[in-house]
C-alpha atoms as a PDB file:
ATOM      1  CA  UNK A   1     -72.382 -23.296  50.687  1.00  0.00           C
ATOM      2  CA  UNK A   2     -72.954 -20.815  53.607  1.00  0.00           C
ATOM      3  CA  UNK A   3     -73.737 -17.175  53.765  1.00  0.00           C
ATOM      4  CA  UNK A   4     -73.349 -14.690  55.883  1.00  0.00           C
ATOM      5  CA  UNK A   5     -74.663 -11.346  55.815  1.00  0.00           C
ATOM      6  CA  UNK A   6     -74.524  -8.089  57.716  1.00  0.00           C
ATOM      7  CA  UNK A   7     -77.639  -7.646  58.767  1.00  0.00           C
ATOM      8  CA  UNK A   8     -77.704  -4.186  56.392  1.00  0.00           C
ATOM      9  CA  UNK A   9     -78.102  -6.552  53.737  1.00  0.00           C
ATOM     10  CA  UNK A  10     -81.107  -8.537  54.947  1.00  0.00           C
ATOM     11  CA  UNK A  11     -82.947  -4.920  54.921  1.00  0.00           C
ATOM     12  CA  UNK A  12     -86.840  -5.385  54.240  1.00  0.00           C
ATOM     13  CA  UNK A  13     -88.880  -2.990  52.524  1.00  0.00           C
ATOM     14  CA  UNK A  14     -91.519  -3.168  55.300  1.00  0.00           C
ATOM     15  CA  UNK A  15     -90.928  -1.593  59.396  1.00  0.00           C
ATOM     16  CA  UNK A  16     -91.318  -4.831  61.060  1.00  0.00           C
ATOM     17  CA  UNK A  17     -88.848  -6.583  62.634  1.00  0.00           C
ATOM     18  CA  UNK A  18     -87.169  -9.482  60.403  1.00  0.00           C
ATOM     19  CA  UNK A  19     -85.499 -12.132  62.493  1.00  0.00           C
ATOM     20  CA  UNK A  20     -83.327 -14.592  60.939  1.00  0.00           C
ATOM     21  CA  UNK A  21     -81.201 -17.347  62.906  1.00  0.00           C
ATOM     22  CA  UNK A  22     -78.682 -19.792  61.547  1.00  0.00           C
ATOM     23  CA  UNK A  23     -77.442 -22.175  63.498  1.00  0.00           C
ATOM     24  CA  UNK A  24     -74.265 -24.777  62.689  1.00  0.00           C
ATOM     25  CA  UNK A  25     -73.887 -27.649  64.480  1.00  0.00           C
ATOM     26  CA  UNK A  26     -70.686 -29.817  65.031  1.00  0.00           C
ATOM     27  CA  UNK A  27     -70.114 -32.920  67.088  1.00  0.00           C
ATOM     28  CA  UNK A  28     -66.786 -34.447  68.141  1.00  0.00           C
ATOM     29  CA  UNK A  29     -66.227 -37.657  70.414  1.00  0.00           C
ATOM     30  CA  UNK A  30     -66.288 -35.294  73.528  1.00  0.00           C
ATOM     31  CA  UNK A  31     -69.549 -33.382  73.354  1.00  0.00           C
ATOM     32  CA  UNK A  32     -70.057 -32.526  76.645  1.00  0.00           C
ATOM     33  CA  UNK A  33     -68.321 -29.694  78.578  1.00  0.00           C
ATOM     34  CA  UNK A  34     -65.175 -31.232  79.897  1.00  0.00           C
ATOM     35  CA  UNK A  35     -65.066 -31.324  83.977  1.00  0.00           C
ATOM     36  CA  UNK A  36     -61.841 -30.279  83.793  1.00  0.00           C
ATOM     37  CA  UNK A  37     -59.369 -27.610  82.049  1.00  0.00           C
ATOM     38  CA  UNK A  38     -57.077 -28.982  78.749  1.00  0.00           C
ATOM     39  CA  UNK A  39     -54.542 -30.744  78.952  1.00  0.00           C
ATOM     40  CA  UNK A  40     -51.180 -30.713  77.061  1.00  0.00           C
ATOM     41  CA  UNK A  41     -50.014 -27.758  75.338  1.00  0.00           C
ATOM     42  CA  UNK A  42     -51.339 -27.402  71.949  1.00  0.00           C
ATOM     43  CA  UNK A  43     -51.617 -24.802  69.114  1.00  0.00           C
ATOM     44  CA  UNK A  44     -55.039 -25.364  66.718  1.00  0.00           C
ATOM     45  CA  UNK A  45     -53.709 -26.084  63.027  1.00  0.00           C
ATOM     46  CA  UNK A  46     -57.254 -26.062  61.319  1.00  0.00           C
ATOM     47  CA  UNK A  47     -60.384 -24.002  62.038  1.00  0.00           C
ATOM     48  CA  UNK A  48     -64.152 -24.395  60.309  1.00  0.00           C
ATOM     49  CA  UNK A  49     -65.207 -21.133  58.937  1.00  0.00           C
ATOM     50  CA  UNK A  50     -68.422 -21.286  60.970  1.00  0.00           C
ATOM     51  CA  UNK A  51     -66.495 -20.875  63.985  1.00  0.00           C
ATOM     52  CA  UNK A  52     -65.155 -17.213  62.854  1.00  0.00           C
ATOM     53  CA  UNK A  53     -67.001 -14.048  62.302  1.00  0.00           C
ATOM     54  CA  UNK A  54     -64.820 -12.130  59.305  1.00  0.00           C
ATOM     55  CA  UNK A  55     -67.898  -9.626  59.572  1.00  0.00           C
ATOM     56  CA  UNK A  56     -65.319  -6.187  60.665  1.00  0.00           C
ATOM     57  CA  UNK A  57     -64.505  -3.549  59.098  1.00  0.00           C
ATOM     58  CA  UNK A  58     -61.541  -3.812  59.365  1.00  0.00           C
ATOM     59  CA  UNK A  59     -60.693  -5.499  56.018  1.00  0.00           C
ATOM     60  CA  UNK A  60     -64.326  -5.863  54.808  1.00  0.00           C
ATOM     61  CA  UNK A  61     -67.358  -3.240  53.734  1.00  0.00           C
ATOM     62  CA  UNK A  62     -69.949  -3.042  55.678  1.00  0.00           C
ATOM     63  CA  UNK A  63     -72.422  -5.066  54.227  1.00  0.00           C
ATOM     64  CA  UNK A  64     -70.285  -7.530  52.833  1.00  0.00           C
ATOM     65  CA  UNK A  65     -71.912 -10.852  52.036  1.00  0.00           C
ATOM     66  CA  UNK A  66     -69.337 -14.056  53.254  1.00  0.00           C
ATOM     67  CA  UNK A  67     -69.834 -17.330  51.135  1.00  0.00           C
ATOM     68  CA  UNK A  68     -68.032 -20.517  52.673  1.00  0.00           C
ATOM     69  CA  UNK A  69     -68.794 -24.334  53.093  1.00  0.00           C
ATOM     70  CA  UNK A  70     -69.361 -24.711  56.636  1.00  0.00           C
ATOM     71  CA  UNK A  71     -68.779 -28.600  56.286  1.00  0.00           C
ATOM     72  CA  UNK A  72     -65.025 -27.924  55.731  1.00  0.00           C
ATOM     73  CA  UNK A  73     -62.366 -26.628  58.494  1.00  0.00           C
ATOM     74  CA  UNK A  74     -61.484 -23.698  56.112  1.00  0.00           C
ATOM     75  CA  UNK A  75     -58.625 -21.477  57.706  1.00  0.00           C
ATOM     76  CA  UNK A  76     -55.245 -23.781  58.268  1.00  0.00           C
ATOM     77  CA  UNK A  77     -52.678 -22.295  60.813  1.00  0.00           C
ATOM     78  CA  UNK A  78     -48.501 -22.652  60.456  1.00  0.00           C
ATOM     79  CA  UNK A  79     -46.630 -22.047  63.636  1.00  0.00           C
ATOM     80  CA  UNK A  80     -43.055 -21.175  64.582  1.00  0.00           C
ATOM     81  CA  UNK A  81     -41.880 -21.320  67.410  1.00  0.00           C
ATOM     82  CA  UNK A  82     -45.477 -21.585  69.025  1.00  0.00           C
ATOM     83  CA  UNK A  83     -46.035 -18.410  66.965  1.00  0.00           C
ATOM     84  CA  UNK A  84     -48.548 -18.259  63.898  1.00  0.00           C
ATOM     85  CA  UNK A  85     -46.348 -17.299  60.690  1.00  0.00           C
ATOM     86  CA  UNK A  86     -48.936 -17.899  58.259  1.00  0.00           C
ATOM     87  CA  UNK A  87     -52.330 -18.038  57.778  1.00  0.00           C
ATOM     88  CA  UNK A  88     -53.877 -20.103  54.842  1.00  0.00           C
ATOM     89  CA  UNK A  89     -56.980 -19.214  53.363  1.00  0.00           C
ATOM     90  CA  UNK A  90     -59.275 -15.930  53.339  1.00  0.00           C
ATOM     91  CA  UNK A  91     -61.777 -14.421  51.265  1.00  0.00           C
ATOM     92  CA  UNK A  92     -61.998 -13.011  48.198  1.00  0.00           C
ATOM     93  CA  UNK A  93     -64.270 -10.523  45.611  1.00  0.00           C
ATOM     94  CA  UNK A  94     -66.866 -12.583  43.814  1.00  0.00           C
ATOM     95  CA  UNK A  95     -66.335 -12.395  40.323  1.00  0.00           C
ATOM     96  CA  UNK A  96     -68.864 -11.255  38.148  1.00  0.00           C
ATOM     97  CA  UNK A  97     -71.743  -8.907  38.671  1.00  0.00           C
ATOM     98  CA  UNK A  98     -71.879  -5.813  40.523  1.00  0.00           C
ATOM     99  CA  UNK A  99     -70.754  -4.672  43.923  1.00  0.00           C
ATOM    100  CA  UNK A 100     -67.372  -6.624  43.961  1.00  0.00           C
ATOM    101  CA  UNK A 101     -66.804  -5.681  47.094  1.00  0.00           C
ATOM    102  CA  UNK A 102     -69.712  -7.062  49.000  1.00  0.00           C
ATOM    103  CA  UNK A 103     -69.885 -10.396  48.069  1.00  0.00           C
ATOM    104  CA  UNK A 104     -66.828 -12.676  48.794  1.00  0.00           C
ATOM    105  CA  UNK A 105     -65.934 -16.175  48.923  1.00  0.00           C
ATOM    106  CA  UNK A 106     -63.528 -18.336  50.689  1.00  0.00           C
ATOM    107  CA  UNK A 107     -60.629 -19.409  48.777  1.00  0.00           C
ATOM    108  CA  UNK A 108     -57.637 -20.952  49.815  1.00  0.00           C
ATOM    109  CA  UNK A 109     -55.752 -18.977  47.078  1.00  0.00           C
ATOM    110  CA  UNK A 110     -55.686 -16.139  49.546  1.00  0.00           C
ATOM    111  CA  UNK A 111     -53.351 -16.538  52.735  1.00  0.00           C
ATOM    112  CA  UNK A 112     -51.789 -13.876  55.228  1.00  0.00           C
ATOM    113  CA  UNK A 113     -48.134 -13.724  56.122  1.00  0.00           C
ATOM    114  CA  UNK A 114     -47.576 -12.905  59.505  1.00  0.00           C
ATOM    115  CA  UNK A 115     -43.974 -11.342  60.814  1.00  0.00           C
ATOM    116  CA  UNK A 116     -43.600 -10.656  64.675  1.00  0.00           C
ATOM    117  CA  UNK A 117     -41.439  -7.868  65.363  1.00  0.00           C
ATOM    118  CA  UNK A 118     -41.379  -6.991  69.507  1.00  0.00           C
ATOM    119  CA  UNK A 119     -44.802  -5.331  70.163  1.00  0.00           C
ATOM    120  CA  UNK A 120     -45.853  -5.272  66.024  1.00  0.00           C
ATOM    121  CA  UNK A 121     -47.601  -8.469  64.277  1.00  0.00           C
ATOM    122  CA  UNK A 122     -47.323  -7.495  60.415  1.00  0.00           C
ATOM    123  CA  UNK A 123     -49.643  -8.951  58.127  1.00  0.00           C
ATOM    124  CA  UNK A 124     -48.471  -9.173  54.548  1.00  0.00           C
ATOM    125  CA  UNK A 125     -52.062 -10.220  52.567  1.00  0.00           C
ATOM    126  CA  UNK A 126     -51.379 -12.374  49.593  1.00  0.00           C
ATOM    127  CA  UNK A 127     -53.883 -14.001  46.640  1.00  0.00           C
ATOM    128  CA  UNK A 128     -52.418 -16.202  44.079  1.00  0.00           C
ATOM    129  CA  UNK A 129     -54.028 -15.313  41.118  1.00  0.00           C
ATOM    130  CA  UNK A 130     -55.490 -18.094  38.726  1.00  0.00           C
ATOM    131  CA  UNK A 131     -52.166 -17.166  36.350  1.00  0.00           C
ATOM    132  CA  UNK A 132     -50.729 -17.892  39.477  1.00  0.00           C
ATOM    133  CA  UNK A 133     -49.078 -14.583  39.998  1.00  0.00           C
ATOM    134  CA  UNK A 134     -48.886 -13.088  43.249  1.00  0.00           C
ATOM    135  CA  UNK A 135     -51.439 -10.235  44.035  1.00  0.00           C
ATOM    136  CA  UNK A 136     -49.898  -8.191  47.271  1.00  0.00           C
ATOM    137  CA  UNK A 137     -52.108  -5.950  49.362  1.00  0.00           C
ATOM    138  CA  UNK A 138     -50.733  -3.271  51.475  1.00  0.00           C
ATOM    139  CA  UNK A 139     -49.663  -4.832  55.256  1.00  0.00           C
ATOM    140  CA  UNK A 140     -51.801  -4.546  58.201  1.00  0.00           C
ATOM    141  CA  UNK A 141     -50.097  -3.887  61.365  1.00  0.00           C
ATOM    142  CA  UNK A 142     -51.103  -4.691  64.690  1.00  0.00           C
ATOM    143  CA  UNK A 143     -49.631  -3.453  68.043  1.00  0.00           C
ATOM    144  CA  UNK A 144     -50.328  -5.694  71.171  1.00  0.00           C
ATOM    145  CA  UNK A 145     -48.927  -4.583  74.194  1.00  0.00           C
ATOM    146  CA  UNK A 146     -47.640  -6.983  76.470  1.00  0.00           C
ATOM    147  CA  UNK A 147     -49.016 -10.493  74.100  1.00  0.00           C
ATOM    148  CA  UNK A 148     -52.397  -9.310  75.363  1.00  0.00           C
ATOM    149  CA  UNK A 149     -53.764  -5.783  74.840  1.00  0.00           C
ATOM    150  CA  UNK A 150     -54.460  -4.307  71.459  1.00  0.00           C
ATOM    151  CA  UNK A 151     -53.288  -1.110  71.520  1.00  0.00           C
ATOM    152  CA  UNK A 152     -53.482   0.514  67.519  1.00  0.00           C
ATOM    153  CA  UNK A 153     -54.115  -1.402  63.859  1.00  0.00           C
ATOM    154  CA  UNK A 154     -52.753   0.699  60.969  1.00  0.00           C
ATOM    155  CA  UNK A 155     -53.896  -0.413  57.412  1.00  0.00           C
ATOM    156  CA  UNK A 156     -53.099   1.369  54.873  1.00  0.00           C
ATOM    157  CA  UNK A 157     -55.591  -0.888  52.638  1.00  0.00           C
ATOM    158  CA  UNK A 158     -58.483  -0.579  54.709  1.00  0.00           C
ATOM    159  CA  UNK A 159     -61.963  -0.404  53.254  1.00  0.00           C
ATOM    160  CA  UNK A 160     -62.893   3.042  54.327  1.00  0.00           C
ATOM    161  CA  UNK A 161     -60.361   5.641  54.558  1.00  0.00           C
ATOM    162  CA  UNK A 162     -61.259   5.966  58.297  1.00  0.00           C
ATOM    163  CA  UNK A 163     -59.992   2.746  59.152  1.00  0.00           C
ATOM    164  CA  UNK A 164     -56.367   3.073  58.275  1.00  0.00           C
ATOM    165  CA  UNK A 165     -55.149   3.728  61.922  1.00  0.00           C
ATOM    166  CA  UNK A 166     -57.612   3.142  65.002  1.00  0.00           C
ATOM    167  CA  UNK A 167     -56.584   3.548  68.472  1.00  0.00           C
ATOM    168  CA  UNK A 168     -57.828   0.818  71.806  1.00  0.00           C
ATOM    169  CA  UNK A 169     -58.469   2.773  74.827  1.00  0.00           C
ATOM    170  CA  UNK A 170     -58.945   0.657  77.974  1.00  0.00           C
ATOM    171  CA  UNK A 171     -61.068   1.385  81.337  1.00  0.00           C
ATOM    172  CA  UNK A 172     -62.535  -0.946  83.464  1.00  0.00           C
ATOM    173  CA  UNK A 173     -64.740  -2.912  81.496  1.00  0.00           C
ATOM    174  CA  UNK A 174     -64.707  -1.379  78.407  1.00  0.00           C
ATOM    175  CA  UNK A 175     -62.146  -0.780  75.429  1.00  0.00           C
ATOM    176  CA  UNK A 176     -62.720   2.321  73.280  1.00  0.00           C
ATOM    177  CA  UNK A 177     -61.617   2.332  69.328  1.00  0.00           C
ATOM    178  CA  UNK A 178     -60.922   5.772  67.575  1.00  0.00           C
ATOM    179  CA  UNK A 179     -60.644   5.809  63.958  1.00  0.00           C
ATOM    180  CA  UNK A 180     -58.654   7.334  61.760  1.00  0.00           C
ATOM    181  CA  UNK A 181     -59.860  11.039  62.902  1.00  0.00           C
ATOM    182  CA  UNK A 182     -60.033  10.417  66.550  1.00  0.00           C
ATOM    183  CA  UNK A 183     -63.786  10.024  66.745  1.00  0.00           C
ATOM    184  CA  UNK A 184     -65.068   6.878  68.513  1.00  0.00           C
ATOM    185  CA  UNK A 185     -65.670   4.150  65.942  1.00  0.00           C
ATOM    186  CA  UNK A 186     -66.499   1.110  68.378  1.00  0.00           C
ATOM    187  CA  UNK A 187     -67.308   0.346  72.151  1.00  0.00           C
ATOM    188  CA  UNK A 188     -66.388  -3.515  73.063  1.00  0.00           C
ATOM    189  CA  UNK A 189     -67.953  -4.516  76.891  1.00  0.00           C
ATOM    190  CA  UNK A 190     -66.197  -6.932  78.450  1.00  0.00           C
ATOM    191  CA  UNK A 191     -67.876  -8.991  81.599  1.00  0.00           C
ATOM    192  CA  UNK A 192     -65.635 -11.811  83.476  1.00  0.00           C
ATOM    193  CA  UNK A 193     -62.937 -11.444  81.050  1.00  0.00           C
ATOM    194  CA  UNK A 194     -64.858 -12.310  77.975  1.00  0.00           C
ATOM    195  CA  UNK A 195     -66.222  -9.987  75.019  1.00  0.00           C
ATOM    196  CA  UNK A 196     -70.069  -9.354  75.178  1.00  0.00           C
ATOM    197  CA  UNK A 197     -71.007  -6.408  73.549  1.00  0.00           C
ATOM    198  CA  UNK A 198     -69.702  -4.359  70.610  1.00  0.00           C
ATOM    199  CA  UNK A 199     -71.688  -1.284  69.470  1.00  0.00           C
ATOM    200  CA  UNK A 200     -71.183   0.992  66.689  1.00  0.00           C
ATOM    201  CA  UNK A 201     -73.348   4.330  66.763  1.00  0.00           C
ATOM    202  CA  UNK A 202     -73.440   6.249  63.101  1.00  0.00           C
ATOM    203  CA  UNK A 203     -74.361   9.846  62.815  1.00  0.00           C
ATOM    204  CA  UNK A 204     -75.198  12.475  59.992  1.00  0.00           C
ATOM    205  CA  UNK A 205     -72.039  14.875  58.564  1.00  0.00           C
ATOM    206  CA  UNK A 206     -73.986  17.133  61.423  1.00  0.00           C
ATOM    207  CA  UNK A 207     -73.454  14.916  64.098  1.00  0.00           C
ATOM    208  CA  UNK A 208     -76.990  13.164  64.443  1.00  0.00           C
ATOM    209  CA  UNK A 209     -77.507   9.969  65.735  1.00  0.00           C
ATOM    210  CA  UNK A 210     -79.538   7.754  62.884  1.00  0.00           C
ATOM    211  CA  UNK A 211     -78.668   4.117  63.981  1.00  0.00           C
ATOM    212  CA  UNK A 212     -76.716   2.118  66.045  1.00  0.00           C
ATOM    213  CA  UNK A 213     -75.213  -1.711  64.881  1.00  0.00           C
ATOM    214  CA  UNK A 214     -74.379  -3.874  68.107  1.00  0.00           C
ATOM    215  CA  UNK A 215     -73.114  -7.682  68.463  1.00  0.00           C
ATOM    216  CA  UNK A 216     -73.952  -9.773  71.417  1.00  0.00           C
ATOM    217  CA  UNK A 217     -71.967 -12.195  72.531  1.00  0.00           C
ATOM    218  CA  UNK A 218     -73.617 -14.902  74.178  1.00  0.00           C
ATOM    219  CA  UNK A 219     -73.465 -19.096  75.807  1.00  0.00           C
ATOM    220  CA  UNK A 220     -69.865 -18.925  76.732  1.00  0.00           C
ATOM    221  CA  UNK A 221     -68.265 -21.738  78.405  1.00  0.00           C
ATOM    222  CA  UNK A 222     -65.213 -21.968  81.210  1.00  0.00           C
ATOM    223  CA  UNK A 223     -62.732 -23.821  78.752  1.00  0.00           C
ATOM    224  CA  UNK A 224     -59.523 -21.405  77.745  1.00  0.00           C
ATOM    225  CA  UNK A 225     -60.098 -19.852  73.679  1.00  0.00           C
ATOM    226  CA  UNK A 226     -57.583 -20.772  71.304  1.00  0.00           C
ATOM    227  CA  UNK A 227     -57.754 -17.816  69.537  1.00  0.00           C
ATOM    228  CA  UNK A 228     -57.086 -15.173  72.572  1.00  0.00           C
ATOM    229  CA  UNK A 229     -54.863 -12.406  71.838  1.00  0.00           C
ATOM    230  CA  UNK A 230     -54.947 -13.125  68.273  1.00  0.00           C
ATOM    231  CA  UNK A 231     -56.583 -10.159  67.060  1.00  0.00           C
ATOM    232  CA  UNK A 232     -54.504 -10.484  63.635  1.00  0.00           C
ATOM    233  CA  UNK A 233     -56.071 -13.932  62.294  1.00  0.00           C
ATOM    234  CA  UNK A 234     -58.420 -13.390  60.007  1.00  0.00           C
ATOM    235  CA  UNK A 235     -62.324 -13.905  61.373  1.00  0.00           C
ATOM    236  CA  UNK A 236     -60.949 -14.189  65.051  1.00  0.00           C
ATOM    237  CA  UNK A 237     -60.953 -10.644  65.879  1.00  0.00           C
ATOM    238  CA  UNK A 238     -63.827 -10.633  68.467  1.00  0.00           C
ATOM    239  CA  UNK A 239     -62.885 -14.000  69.919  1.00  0.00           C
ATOM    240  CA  UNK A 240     -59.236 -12.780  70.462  1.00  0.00           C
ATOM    241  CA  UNK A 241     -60.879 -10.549  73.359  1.00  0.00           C
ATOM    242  CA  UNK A 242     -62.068 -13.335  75.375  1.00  0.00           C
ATOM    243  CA  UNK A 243     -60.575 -15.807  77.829  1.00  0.00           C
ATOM    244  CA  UNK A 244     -63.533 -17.864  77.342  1.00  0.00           C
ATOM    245  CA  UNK A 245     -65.702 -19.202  73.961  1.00  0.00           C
ATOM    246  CA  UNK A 246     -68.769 -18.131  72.782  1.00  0.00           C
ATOM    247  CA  UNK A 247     -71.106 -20.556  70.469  1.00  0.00           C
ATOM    248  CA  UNK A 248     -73.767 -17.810  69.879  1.00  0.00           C
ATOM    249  CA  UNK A 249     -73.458 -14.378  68.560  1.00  0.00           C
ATOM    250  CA  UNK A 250     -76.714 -11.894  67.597  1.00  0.00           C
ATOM    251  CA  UNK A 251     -76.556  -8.808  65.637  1.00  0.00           C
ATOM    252  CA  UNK A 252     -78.961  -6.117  65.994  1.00  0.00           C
ATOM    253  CA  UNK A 253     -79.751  -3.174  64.063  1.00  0.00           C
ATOM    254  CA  UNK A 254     -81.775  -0.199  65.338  1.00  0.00           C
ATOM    255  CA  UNK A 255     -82.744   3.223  63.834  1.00  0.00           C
ATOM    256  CA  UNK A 256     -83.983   6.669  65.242  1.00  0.00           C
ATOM    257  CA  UNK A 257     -87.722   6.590  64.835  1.00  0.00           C
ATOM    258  CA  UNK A 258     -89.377  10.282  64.179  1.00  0.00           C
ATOM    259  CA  UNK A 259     -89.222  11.045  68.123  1.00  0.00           C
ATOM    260  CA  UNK A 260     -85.704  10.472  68.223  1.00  0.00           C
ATOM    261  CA  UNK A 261     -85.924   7.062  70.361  1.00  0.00           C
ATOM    262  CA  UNK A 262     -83.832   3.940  68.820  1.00  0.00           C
ATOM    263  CA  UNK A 263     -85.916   1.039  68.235  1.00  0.00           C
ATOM    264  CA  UNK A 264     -85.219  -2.370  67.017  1.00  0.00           C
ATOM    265  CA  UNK A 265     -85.721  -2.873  63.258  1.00  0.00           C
ATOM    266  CA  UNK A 266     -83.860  -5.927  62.513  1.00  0.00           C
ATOM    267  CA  UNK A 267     -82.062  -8.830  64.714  1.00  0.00           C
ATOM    268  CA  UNK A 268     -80.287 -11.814  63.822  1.00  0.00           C
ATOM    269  CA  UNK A 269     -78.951 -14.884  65.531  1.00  0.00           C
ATOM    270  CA  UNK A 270     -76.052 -17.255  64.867  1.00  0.00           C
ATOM    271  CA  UNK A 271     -74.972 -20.011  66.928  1.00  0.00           C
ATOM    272  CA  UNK A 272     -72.143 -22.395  66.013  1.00  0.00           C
ATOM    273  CA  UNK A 273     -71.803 -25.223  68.395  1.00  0.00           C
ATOM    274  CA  UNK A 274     -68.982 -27.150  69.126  1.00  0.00           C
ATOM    275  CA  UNK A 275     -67.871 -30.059  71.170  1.00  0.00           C
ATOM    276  CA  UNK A 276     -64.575 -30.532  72.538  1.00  0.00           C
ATOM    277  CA  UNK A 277     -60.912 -32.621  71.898  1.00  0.00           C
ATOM    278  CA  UNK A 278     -60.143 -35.603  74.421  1.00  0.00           C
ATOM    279  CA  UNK A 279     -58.020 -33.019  76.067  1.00  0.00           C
ATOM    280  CA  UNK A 280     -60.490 -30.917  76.445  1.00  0.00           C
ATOM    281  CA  UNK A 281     -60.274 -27.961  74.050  1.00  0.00           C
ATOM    282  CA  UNK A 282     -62.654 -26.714  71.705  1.00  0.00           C
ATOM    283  CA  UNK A 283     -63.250 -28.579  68.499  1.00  0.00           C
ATOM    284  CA  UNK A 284     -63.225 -25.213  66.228  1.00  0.00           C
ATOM    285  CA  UNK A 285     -60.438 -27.897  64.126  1.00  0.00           C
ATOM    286  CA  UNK A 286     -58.281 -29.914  64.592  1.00  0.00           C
ATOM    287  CA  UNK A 287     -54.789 -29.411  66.384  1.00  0.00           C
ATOM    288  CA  UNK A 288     -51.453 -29.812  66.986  1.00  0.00           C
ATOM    289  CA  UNK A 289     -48.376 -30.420  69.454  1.00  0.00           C
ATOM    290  CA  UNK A 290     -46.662 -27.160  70.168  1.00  0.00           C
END
C-alpha cells in the first residue's frame, strides 16, 4: 500500500528542510523511448494509480493523505464513441478515526459518470455503499472550449466553499485560475506545450503573503499524453495540460521568514517511471482499439 501526502502533512517540528522522494518504477517490453511517434489509434482502458496525482483541490482538502496499491492499474476507463463515459474507481474517506477527510483510500466502489453535452463534460460522482446503495455527490462540471482549453469548473461539492466555480484565464505561457470570489487561486506555466509549474500563493484575511505551495513538473518525453485535454478524469488534471508526459513531479513548500523573504522549508520528489506499448505509447495501463 502507497501513500501520498501533501507535503503540509509531512510538516516537522524542527526549521530544517525535510526532503522525502518516492520513486515507482514500471517496466514493459518496450523500455526505451520509442524512435518514433505511436502508432494506431488507441484510447487507454486501465491506468496505475502511481501514474496520477489526485493531490487538487479540486475534490480533495488540502492535506489529504492518498492510500493506493501502486502494484495494481487502479482507475479503468469506458469509452463511447472514442469518448470516456465512465470512470471506474476513485477514492474514498477512511473509516475510522479522526479527520475523515484527509485520509482516503482507493476503492473501486467509487466511479464517476461522465455526460458530454457541446462545450460541458458533467461528472455525476457515485460510491456504492457496502449495503450497496448508491451514495450521489453533487456533479462537477467542466467547460472546455474547443476539446482543448479549460475555460471554468463549477462544483457545487467542492471541498472549500471557494472552489465551487473557478475561472482559466490564458496569456502566452501562462493560464490564470480565479476562485470562487475572483481572486487568483493558481498560476500553471506552460513551456513547449507541456505543464511545468503550478504555484499557489496564500495570504492572511489582511492580504499578507505567509507561504507559497508550487509543483514542478519535470523529465518529460516527446511521445503524445493519453490523458491531454482530460481535465475531468480523476488524478489527470495536471497531465491533461500537456502534449507531452512527465515521470517526475516535486512539490515544494516555502514560508515568509521574519524579513519577509520566502525560503524553502520543505521539498518533496516523486517520480513514476514508465516504459512504453509496442506502438509506442506510454505504459500508464493497458489499452484499447478505438
Amino acid at each position: 500500500m502507497t501513500t501520498i501526502q501533501h507535503p503540509f502533512s509531512f510538516w516537522p517540528t524542527c526549521p530544517s528542510i525535510s526532503i522525502f522522494i518516492v520513486t515507482f518504477l514500471f517496466s514493459c517490453s518496450e523500455a526505451e523511448l520509442p524512435d518514433s511517434l505511436p502508432t494506431g489509434e488507441l484510447l487507454l482502458s486501465t491506468c496505475n494509480t502511481a501514474h496520477l496525482l489526485p493531490d487538487n483541490p479540486i475534490r480533495h482538502f488540502r492535506n489529504t493523505e492518498f492510500h493506493y496499491s501502486p502494484n495494481e492499474p487502479s482507475f479503468t476507463y469506458k469509452y463511447e464513441n472514442g469518448d470516456i463515459i465512465q470512470v471506474n474507481g476513485g477514492f474514498v474517506p477512511v473509516v475510522g478515526g479522526t479527520n475523515l477527510n484527509l485520509r482516503k483510500i482507493f476503492t473501486t466502489a467509487a466511479y464517476d459518470s461522465v455526460v458530454h453535452q457541446g462545450n460541458e463534460i458533467i461528472l455525476f460522482p457515485k460510491i456504492v455503499m457496502e449495503d450497496e446503495a448508491l451514495f450521489e455527490m453533487p456533479p462537477i462540471i467542466f467547460n472546455i472550449e474547443g476539446d482543448s482549453a479549460l475555460k471554468s469548473i463549477v462544483n457545487e461539492g467542492a471541498p472549500l466553499p471557494a472552489y465551487s466555480e473557478l475561472s482559466y484565464t490564458y496569456e502566452d505561457e501562462q493560464i490564470t485560475e480565479r476562485d470562487t470570489d475572483g481572486n487568483i487561486s493558481r498560476i500553471f506555466f506552460m513551456k513547449n506545450d507541456n505543464l511545468h509549474k503550478v504555484v499557489t500563493d496564500h495570504f492572511t484575511l489582511d492580504g499578507r503573503l505567509i507561504s507559497r505551495s508550487e509543483i514542478l513538473f519535470e523529465n518529460y518525453d516527446h511521445q503524445p499524453n493519453p490523458f491531454r485535454h482530460l481535465f475531468y478524469v480523476e488524478g489527470a488534471f495536471y497531465r491533461a495540460f500537456s502534449k507531452n508526459n512527465y515521470s517526475q513531479f516535486i512539490m515544494n513548500e516555502y514560508q515568509v521568514n521574519a524579513e519577509g523573504a520566502l525560503t524553502l522549508y520543505h521539498t518533496k520528489t516523486q517520480s513514476s517511471e514508465f516504459g512504453y506499448n509496442a506502438q509506442g505509447w506510454p505504459a500508464f495501463g493497458s489499452y484499447e482499439n478505438r
